[in-house]
C-alpha atoms as a PDB file:
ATOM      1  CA  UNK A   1      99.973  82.423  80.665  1.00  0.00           C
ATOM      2  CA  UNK A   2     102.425  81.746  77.972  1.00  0.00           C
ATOM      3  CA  UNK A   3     105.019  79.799  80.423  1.00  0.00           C
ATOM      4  CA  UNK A   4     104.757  76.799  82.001  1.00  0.00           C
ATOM      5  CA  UNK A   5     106.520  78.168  85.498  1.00  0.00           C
ATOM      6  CA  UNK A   6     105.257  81.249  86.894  1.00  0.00           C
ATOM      7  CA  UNK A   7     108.239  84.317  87.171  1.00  0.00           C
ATOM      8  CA  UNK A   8     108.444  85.837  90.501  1.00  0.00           C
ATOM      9  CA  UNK A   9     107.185  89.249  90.460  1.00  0.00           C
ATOM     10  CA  UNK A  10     109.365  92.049  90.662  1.00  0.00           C
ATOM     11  CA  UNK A  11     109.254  95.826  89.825  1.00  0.00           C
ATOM     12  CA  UNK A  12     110.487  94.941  86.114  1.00  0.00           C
ATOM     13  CA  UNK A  13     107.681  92.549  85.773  1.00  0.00           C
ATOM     14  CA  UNK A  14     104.960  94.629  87.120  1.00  0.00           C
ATOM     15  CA  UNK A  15     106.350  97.736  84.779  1.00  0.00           C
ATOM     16  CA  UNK A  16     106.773  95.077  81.745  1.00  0.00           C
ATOM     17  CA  UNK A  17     102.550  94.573  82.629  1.00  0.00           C
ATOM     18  CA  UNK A  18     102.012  98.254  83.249  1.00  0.00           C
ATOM     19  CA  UNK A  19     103.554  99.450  79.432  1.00  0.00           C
ATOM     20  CA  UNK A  20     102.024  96.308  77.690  1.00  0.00           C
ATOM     21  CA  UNK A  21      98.340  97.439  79.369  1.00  0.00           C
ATOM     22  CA  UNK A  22      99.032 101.255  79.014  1.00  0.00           C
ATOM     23  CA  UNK A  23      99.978 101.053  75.292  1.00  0.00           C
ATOM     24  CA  UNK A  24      96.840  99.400  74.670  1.00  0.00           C
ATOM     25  CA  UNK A  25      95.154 102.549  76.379  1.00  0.00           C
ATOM     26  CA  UNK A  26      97.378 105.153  74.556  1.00  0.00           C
ATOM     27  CA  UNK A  27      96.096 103.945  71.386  1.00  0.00           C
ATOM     28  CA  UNK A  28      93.049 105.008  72.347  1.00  0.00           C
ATOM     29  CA  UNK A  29      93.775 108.200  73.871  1.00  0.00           C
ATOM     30  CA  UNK A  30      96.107 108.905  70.207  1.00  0.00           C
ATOM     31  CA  UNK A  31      92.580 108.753  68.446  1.00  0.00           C
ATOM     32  CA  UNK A  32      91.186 111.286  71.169  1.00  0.00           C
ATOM     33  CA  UNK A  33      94.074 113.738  71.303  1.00  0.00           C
ATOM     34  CA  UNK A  34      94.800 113.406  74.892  1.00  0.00           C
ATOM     35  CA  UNK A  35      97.520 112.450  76.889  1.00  0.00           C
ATOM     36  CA  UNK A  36      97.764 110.124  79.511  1.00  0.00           C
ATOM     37  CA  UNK A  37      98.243 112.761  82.122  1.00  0.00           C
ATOM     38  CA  UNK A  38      95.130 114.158  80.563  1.00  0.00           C
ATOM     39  CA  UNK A  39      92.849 111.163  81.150  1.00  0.00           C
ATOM     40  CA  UNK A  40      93.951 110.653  84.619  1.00  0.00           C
ATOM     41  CA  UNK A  41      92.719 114.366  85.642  1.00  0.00           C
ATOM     42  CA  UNK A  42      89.790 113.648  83.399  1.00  0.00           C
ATOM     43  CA  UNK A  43      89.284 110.411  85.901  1.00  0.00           C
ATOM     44  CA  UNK A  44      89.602 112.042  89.483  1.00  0.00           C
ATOM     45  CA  UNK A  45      87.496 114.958  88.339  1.00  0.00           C
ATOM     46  CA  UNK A  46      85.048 112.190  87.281  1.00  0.00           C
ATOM     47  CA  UNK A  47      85.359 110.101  90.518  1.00  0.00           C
ATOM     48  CA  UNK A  48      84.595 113.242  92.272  1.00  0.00           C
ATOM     49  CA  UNK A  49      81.291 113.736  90.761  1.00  0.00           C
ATOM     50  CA  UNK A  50      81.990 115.759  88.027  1.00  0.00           C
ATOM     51  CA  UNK A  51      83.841 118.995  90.574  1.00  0.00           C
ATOM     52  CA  UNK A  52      86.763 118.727  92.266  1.00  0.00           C
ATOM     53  CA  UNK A  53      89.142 121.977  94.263  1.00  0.00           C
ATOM     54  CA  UNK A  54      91.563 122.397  91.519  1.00  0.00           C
ATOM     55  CA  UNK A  55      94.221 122.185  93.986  1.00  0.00           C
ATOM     56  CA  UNK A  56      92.811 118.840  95.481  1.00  0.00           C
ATOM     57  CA  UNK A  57      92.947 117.617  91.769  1.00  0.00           C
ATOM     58  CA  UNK A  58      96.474 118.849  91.145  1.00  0.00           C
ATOM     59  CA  UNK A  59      97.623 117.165  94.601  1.00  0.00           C
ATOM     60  CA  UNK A  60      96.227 113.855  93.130  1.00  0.00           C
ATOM     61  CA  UNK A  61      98.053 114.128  90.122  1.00  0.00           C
ATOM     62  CA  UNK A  62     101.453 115.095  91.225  1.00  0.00           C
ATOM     63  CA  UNK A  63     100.920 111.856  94.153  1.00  0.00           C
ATOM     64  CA  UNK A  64      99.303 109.364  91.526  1.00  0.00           C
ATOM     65  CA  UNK A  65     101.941 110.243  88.518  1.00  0.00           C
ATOM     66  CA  UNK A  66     104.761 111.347  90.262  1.00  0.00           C
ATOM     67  CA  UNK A  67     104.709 114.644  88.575  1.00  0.00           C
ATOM     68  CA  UNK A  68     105.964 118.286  89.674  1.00  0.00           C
ATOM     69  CA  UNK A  69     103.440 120.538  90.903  1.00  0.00           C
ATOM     70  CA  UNK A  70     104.254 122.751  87.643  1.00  0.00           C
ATOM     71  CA  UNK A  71     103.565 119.938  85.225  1.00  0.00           C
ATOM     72  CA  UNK A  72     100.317 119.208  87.100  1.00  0.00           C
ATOM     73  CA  UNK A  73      99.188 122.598  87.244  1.00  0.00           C
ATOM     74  CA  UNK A  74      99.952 122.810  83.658  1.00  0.00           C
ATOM     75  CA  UNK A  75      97.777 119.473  82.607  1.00  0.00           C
ATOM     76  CA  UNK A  76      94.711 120.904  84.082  1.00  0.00           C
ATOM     77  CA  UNK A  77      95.293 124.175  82.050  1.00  0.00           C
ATOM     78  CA  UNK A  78      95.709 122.154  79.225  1.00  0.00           C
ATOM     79  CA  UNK A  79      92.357 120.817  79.688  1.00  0.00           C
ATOM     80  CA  UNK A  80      90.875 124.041  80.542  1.00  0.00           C
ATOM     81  CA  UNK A  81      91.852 125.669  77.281  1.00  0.00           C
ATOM     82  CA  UNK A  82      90.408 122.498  75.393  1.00  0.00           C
ATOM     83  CA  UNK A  83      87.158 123.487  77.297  1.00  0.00           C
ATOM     84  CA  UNK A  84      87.007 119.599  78.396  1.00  0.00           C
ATOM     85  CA  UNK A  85      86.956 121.556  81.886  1.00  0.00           C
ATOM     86  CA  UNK A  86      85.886 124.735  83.892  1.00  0.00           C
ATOM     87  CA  UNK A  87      87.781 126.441  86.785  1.00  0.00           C
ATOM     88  CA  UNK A  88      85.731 128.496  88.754  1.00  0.00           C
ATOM     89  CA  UNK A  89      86.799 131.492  90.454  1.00  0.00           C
ATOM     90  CA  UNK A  90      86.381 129.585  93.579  1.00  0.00           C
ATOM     91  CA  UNK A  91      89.037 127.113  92.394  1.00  0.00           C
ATOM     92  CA  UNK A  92      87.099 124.289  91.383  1.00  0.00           C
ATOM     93  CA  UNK A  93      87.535 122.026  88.303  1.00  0.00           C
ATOM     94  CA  UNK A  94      84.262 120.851  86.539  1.00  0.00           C
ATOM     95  CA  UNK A  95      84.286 118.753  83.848  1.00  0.00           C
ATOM     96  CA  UNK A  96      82.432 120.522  81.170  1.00  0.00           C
ATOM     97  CA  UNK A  97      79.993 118.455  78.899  1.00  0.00           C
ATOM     98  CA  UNK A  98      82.667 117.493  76.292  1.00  0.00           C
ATOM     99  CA  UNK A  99      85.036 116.707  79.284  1.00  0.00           C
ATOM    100  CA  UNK A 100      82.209 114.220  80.347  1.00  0.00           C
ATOM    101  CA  UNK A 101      81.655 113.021  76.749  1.00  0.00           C
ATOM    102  CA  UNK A 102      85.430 112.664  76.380  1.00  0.00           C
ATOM    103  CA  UNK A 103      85.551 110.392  79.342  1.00  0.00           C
ATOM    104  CA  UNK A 104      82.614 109.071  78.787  1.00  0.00           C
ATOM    105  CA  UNK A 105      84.625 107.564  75.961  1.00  0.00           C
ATOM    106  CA  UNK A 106      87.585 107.126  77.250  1.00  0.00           C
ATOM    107  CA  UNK A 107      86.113 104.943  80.270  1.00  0.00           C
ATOM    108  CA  UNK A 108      84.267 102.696  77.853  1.00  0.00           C
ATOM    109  CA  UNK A 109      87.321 101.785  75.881  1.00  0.00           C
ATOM    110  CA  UNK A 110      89.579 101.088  78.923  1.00  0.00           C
ATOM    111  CA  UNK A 111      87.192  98.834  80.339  1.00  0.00           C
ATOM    112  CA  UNK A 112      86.870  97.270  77.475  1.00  0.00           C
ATOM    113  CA  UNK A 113      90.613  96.843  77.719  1.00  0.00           C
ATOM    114  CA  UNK A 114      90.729  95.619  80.788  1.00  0.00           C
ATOM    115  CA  UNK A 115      87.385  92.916  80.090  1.00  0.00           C
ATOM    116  CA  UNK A 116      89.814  91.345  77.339  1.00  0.00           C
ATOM    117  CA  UNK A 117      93.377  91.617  79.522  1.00  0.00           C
ATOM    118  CA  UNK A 118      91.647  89.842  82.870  1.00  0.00           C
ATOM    119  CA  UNK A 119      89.574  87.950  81.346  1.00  0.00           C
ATOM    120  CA  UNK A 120      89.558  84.001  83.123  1.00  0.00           C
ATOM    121  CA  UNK A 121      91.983  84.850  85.779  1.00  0.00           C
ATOM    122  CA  UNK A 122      90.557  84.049  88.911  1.00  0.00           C
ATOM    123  CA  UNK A 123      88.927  86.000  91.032  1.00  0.00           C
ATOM    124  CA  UNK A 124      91.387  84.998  93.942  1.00  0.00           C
ATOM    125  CA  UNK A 125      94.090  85.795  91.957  1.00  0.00           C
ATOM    126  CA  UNK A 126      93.322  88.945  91.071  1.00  0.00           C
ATOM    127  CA  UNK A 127      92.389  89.366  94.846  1.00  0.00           C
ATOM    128  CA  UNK A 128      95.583  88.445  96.305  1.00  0.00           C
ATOM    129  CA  UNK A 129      97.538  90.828  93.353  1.00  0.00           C
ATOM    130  CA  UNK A 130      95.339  93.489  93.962  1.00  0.00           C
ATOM    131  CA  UNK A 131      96.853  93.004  98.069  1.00  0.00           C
ATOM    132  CA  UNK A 132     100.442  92.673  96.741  1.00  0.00           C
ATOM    133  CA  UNK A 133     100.322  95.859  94.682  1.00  0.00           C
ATOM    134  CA  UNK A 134      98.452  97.884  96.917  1.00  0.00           C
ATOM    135  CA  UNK A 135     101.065  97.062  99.653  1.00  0.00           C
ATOM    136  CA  UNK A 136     104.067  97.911  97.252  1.00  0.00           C
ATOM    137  CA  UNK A 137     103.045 101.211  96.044  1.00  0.00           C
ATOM    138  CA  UNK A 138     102.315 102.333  99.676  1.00  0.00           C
ATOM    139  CA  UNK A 139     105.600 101.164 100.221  1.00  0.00           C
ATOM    140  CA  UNK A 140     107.161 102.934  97.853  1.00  0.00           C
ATOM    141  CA  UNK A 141     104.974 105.953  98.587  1.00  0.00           C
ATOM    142  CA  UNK A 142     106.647 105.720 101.646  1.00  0.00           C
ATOM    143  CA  UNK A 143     110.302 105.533 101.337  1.00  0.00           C
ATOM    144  CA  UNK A 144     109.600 108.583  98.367  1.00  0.00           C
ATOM    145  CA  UNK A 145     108.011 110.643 101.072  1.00  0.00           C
ATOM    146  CA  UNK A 146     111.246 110.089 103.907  1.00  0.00           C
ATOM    147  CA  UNK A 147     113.309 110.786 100.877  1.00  0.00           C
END
């Protein structure tokens, strides 16, 4: 760390961290020609196995970005017209052999990313933020929902 006392965290810290880290990652995703929203879809498709119900896919988009249905709906067309995936007539999303080479890619880079950003923090400490930040976006997931 840069300073010798430690700032509290806050939401402006933690979306100071989140923009430094994601601009790193957009930088990649410039050279690829997607957008953010892109890779995320690309990434729950992939943590799914490769097939996911398209509307199971849009549903984790629209809770995990914060997005309209419409704007989901239209990030996984998006990706169907680049043939990165498939929709079946059955309603499920497959990601297509250049959607899994695009990834593929993608996923290499960002851990790379993240090797260099956590590299020698402690294992504890990543722990214990890992708690924190878990428990704030459910939070926050929370009051959205009531809202």
């Amino acid at each position: 760390m840069t300073t010798t006392t430690a700032p509290a965290v806050n939401g402006q810290l933690i979306g100071t961290a989140h923009y430094a880290s994601r601009a790193l990652l957009e930088a990649v995703l410039a050279r690829t020609g997607t957008t953010f929203e892109e890779s995320v879809a690309l990434r729950a498709v992939s943590d799914q196995g490769g097939s996911v119900e398209r509307t199971r896919l849009t549903d984790r988009l629209t809770g995990a970005l914060k997005i309209d249905g419409p704007a989901a709906e239209e990030t996984v067309g998006t990706l169907a017209a680049a043939g990165l995936l498939e929709v079946s007539a059955d309603g499920r999303a497959s990601l297509t052999a250049a959607g899994r080479e695009l990834f593929a890619g993608i996923n290499e880079s960002a851990a790379g990313i993240a090797a260099r950003l956590y590299a020698g923090i402690p294992a504890e400490d990543l722990a214990v933020t890992g708690r924190v930040l878990t428990l704030v976006r459910e939070r926050a997931d929370a009051e959205l929902a009531s809202a």
